[in-house]
Protein backbone atom coordinates (compact mmCIF):
# COMPACT_ATOMS: atom_id res chain seq x y z
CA UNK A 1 18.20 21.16 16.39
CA UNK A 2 14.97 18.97 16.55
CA UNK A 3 17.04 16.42 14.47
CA UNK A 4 18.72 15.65 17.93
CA UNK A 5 15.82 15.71 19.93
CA UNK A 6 15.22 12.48 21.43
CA UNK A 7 11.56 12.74 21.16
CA UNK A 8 11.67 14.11 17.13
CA UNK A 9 12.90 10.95 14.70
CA UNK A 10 15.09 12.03 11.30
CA UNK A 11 13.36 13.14 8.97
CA UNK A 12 14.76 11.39 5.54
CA UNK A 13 12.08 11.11 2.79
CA UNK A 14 10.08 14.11 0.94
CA UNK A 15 6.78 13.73 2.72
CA UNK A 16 8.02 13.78 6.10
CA UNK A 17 8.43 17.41 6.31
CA UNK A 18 5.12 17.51 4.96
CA UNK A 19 3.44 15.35 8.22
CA UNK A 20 5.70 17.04 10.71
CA UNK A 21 4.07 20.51 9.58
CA UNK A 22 0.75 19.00 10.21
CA UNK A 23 1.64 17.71 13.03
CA UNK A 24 2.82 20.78 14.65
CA UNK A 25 0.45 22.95 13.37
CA UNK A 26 -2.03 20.44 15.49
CA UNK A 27 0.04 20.53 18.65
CA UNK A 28 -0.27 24.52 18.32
CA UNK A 29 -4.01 24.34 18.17
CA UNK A 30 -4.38 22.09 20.99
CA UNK A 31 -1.24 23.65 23.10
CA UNK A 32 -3.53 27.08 22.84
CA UNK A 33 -7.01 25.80 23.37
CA UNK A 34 -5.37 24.36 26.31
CA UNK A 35 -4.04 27.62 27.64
CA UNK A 36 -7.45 29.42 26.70
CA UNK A 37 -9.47 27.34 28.40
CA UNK A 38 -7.23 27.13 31.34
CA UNK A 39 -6.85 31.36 31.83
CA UNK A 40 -10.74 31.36 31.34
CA UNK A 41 -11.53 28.66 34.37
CA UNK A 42 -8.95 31.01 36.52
CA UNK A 43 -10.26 34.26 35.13
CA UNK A 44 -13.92 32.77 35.49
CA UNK A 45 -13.59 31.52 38.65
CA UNK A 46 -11.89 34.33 40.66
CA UNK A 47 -14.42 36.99 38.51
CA UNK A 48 -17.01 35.32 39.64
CA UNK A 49 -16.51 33.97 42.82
CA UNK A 50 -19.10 33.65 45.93
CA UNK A 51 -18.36 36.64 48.47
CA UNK A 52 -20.37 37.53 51.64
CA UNK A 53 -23.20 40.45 50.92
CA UNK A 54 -22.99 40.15 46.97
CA UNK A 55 -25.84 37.24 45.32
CA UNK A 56 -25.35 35.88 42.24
CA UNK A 57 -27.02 37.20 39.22
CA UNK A 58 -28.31 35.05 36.35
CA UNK A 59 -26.49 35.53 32.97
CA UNK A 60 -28.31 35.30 30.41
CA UNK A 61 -26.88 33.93 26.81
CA UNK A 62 -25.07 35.55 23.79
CA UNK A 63 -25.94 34.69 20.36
CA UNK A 64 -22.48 36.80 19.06
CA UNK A 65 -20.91 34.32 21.77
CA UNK A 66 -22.39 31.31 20.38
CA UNK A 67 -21.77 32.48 16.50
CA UNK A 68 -18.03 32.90 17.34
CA UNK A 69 -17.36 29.50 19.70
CA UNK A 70 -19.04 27.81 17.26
CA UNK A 71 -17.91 29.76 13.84
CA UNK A 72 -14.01 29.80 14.66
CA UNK A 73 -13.33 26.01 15.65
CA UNK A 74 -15.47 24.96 12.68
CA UNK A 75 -13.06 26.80 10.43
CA UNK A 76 -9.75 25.81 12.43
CA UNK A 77 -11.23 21.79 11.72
CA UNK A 78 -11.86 22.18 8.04
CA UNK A 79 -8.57 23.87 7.61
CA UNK A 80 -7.07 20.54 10.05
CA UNK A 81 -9.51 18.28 7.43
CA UNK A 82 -8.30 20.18 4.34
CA UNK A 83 -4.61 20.04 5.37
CA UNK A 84 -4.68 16.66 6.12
CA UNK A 85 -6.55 14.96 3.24
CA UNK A 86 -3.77 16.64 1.41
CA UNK A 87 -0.78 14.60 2.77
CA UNK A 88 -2.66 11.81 2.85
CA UNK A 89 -3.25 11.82 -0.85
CA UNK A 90 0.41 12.51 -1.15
CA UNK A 91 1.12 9.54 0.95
CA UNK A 92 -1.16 7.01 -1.10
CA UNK A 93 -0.60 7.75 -4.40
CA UNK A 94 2.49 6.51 -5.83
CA UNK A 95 4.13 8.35 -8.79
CA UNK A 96 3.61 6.03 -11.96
CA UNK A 97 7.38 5.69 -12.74
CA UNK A 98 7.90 4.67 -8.89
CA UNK A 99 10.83 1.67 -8.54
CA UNK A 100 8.54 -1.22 -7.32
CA UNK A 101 9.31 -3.83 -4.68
CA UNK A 102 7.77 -7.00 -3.85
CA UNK A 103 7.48 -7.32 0.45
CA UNK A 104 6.07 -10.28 2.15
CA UNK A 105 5.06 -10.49 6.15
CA UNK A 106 5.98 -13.12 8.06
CA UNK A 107 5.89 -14.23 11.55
CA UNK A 108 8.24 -13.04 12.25
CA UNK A 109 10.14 -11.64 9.38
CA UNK A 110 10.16 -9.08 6.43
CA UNK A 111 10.63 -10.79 2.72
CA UNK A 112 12.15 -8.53 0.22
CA UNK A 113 12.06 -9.03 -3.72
CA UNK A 114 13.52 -5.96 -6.12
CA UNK A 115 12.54 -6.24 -9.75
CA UNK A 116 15.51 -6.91 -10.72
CA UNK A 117 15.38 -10.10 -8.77
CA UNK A 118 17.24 -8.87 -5.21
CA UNK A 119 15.84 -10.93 -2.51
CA UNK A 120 16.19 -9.18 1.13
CA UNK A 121 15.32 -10.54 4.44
CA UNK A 122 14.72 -7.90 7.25
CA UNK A 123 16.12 -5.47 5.30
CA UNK A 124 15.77 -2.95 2.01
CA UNK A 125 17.92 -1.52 0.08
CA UNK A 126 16.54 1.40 -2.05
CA UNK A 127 18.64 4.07 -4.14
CA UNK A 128 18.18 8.53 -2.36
CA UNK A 129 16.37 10.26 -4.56
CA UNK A 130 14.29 7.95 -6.44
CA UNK A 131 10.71 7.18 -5.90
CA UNK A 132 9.75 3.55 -4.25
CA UNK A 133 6.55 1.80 -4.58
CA UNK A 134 6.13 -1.14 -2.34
CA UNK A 135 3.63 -3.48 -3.25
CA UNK A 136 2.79 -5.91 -0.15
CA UNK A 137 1.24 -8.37 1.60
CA UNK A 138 0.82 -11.32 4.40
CA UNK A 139 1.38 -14.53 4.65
CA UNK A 140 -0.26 -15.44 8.09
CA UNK A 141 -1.56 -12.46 9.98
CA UNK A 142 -1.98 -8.65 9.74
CA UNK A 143 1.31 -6.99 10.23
CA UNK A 144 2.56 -2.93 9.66
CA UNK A 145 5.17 -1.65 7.45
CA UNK A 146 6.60 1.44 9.79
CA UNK A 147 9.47 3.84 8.97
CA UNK A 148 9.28 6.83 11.46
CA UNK A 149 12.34 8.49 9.40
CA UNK A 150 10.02 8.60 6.20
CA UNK A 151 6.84 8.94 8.29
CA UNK A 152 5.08 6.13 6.88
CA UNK A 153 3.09 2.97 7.95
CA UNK A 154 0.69 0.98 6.02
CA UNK A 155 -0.70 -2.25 7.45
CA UNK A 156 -0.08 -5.09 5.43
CA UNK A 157 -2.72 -7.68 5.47
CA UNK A 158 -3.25 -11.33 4.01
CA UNK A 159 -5.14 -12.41 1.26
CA UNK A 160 -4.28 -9.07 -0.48
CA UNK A 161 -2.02 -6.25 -1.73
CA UNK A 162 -1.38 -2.83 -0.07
CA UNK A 163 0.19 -0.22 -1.57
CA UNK A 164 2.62 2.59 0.18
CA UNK A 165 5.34 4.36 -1.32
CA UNK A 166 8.51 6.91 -0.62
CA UNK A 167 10.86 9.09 -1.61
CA UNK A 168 14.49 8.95 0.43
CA UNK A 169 16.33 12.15 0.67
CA UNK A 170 19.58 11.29 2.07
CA UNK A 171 21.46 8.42 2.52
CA UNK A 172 21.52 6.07 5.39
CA UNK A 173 20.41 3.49 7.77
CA UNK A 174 16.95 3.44 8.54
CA UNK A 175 14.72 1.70 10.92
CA UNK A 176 11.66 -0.59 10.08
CA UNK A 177 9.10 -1.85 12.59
CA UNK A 178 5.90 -3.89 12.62
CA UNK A 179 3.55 -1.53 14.59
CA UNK A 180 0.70 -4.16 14.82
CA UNK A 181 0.65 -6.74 17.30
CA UNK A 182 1.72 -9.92 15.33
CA UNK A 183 2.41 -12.72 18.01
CA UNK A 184 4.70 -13.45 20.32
CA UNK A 185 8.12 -12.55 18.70
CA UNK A 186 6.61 -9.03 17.25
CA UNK A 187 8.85 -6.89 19.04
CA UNK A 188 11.36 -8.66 17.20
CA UNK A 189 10.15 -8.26 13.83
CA UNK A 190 12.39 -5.21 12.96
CA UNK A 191 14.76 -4.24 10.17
CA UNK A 192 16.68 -1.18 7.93
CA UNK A 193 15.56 0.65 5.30
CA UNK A 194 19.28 0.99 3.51
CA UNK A 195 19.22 4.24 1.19
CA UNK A 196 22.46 4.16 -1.12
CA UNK A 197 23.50 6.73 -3.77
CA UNK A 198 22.60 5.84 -7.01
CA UNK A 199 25.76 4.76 -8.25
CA UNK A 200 26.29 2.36 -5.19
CA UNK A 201 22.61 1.59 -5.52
CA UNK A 202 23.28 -0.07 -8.96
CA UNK A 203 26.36 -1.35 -8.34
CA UNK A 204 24.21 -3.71 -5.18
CA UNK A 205 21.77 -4.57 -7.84
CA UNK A 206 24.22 -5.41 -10.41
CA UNK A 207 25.62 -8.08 -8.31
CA UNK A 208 22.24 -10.10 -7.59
CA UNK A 209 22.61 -13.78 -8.85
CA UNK A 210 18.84 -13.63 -9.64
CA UNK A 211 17.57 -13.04 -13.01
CA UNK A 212 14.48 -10.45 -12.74
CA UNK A 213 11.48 -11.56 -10.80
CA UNK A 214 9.53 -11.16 -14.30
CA UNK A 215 11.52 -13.70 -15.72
CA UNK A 216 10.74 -15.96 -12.70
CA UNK A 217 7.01 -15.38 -13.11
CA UNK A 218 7.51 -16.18 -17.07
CA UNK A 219 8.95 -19.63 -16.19
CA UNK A 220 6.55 -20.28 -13.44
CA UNK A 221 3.76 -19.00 -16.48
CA UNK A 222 4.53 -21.81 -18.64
CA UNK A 223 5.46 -24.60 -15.89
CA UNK A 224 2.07 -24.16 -14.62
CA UNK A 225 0.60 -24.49 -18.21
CA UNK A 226 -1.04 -21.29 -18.10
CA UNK A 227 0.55 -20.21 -21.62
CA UNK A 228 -1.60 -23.07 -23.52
CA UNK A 229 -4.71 -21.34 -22.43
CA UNK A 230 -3.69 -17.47 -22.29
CA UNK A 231 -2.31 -17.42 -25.78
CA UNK A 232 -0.82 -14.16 -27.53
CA UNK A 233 -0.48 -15.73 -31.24
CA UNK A 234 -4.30 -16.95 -31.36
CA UNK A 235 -7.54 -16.99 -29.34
CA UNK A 236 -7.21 -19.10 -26.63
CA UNK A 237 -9.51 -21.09 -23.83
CA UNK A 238 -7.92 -17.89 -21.75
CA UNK A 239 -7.43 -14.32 -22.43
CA UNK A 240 -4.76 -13.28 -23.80
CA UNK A 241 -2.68 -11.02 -20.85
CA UNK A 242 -0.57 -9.01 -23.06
CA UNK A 243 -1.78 -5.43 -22.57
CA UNK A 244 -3.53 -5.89 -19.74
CA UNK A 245 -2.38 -4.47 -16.89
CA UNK A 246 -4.44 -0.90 -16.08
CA UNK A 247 -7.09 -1.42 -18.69
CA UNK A 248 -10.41 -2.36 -18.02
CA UNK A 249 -11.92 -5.74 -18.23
CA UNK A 250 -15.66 -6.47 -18.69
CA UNK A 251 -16.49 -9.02 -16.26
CA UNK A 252 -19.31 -11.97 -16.81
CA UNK A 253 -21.67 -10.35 -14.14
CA UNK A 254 -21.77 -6.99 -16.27
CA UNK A 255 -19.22 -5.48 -14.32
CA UNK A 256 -16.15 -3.77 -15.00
CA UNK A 257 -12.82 -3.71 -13.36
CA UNK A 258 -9.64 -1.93 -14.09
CA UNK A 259 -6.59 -4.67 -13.64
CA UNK A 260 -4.43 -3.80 -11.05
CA UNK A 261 -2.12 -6.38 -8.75
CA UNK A 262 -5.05 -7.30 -6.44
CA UNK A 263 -7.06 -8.25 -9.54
CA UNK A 264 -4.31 -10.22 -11.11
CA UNK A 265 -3.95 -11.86 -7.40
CA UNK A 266 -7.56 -12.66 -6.92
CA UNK A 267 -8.06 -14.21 -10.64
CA UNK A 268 -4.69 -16.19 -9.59
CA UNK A 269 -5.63 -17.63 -6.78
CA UNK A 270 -9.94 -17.70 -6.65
CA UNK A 271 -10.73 -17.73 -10.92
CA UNK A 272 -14.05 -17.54 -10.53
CA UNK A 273 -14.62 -14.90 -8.54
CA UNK A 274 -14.48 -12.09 -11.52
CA UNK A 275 -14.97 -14.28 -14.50
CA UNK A 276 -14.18 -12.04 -17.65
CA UNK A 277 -17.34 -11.63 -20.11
CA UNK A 278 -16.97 -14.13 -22.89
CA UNK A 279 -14.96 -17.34 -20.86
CA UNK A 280 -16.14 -20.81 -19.57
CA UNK A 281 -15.31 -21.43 -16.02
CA UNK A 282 -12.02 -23.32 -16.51
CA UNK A 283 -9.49 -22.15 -14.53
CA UNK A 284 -8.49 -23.74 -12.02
CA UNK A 285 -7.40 -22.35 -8.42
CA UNK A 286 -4.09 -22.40 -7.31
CA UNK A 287 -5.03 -21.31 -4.07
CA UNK A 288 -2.09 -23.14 -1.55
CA UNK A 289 -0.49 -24.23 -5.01
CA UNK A 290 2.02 -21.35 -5.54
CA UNK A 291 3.64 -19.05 -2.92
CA UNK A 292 3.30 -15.24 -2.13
CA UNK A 293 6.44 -15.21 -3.62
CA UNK A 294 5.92 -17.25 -6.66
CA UNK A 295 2.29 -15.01 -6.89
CA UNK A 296 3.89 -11.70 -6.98
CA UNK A 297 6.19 -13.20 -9.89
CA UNK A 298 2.96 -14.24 -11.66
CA UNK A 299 2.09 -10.69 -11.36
CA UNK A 300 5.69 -9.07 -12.29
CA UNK A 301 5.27 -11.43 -15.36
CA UNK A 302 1.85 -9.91 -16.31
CA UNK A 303 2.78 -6.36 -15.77
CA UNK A 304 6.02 -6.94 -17.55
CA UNK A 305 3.82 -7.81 -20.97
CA UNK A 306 1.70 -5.32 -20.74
CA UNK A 307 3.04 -2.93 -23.15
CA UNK A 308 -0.05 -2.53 -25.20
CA UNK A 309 -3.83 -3.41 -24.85
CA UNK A 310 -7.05 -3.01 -25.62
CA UNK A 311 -10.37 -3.67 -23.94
CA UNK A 312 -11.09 -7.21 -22.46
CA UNK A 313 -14.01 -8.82 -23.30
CA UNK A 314 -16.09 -10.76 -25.50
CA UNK A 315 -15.03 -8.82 -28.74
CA UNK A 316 -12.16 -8.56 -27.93
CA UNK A 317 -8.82 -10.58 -28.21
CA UNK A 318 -9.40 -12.29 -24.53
CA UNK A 319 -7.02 -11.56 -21.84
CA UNK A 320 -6.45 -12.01 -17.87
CA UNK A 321 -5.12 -14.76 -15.64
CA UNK A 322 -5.87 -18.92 -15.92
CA UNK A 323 -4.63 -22.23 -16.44
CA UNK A 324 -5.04 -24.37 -19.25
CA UNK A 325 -7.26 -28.10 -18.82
CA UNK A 326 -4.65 -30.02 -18.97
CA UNK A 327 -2.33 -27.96 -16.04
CA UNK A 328 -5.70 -29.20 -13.99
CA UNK A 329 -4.45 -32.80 -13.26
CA UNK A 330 -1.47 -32.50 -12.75
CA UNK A 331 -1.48 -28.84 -10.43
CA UNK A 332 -4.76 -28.11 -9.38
CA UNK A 333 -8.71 -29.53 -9.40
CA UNK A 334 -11.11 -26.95 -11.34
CA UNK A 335 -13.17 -25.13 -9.02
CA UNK A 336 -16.01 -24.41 -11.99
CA UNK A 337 -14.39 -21.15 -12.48
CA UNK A 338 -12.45 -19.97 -14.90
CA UNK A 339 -10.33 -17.29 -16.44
CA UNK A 340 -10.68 -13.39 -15.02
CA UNK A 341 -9.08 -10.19 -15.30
């Protein structure tokens, strides 16, 4: 019934059910509050109103009164509070085996690239039943990734990666809004989330005349020279990346990170801002040099080689993102940083 409620969007994805019971449970709450305090102003104020002969009495205060207004709404919050950090831990951690896709923001637009090398505008295609990470960010200015059927929205912002992720429960056609002002054409930044069964799923991603986007980022890799400095066969100027994705890296200041896709972004694009313990200041920036698009290959690439690892650092077999000397010339100026992870 509430599916064809005007006011009440689908629900299509496994944590929707999950914020629609919170979300009722808080329209309860308030909807009696509301009627409480209403029959107590009318109860109050015909009780106690001013008629000829009879003078008003003082009333003096109730500590059980006070206990109990105070005791009860306390308890209905941190049950609200409890409830809620709940979903939203649901909501913002991605299962480790999720499918992950690339998105980019754009005035006006939404840029879509699968793994397997898929490239979307304004719209996604995504398999029912099968968990999807989406790993994105902006190109000019902040923007929001909103389905209302999977009651989700994360901002997306530039300059970084956000994470948000979903589950689709039934196939469909799905719609996809930027709920942050953007500019002028923002009402017009829209699209579909298309959810396909499995077999039609792979069929669509079957016929893609893109190789993977890790094989993109590999060719990029070693176009940009970053393979003569990041070796795997011996140490090099770089460390060495195989492995590193999700480990920890010891960091120059005495710091240390674990790798994740902002960190492989960051030591992409500004090298010296977490140098990795052990490593001149080489690396150039390729800040303006390389794409979102061509970055999040960079970053499939990475992630795609990092089957095994160890701990980065000085005594260690170095590993994490640069560019060799002599890709300096002839793609980017060195910046007096170097190599991070």
């Amino acid at each position: 019934m509430l599916n064809n409620f005007p006011l009440w969007p689908e629900s299509a994805s496994t944590i929707a059910h999950r914020v629609d019971a919170l979300y009722i449970f808080l329209l309860i709450v308030a909807g009696m509050m509301a009627l409480l305090i209403c029959a107590l102003v009318i109860y109050f104020a015909a009780r106690f109103r001013s008629r000829p002969g009879v003078r008003a009495e003082q009333i003096e205060g109730s500590n059980a009164l006070e206990i109990t207004w105070s005791v009860i709404p306390f308890l209905v919050f941190m049950v609200i509070f409890a409830w809620g950090a709940v979903v939203y831990f649901q909501e913002r951690t991605p299962p480790t085996d999720a499918t992950e896709v690339y998105v980019v923001a754009k005035q006006w637009m939404w840029k879509v690239e699968h793994a397997e090398g898929q490239r979307e505008i304004n719209e996604l295609h995504v398999p029912v039943g099968r968990d999807v990470k989406l790993i994105m960010t902006s190109q000019d200015v902040i923007h929001s990734f909103f389905v209302p059927a999977f009651r989700i929205k994360q901002d997306v912002l530039p300059g970084r990666y956000t994470v948000e992720w979903f589950h689709a429960t039934k196939p469909g056609t799905y719609h996809l809004f930027c709920a942050e002002y953007c500019g002028t054409q923002h009402s017009g930044m829209v699209g579909s989330i298309v959810v396909l069964e499995p077999a039609q799923y792979e069929a669509w991603v079957n016929g893609s005349p893109n190789g993977p986007l890790s094989a993109t980022g590999e060719k990029m890799f070693a176009e940009l020279g970053c393979s003569s400095c990041h070796r795997s066969d011996m140490p090099g100027r770089g460390p060495n990346l195989q492995g590193v994705f999700g480990k920890p890296v010891e960091l120059a200041d005495g710091r240390t990170l674990t790798v994740d896709e902002n960190y492989l972004r960051e030591s992409i694009l500004d090298p010296g801002s977490k140098r990795v313990r052990g490593f001149q200041p080489i690396m150039p920036t390729f800040q303006g040099l390389v794409t979102e698009e061509q970055v999040n290959a960079l970053v499939a690439y990475i992630k795609s080689i990092s089957t095994a690892g160890t701990r980065i650092g000085a005594n260690a077999m170095p590993s994490a993102v640069s560019a060799s000397e002599g890709s300096v010339s002839s793609a980017a100026q060195p910046n007096g940083n170097q190599v991070q992870q």
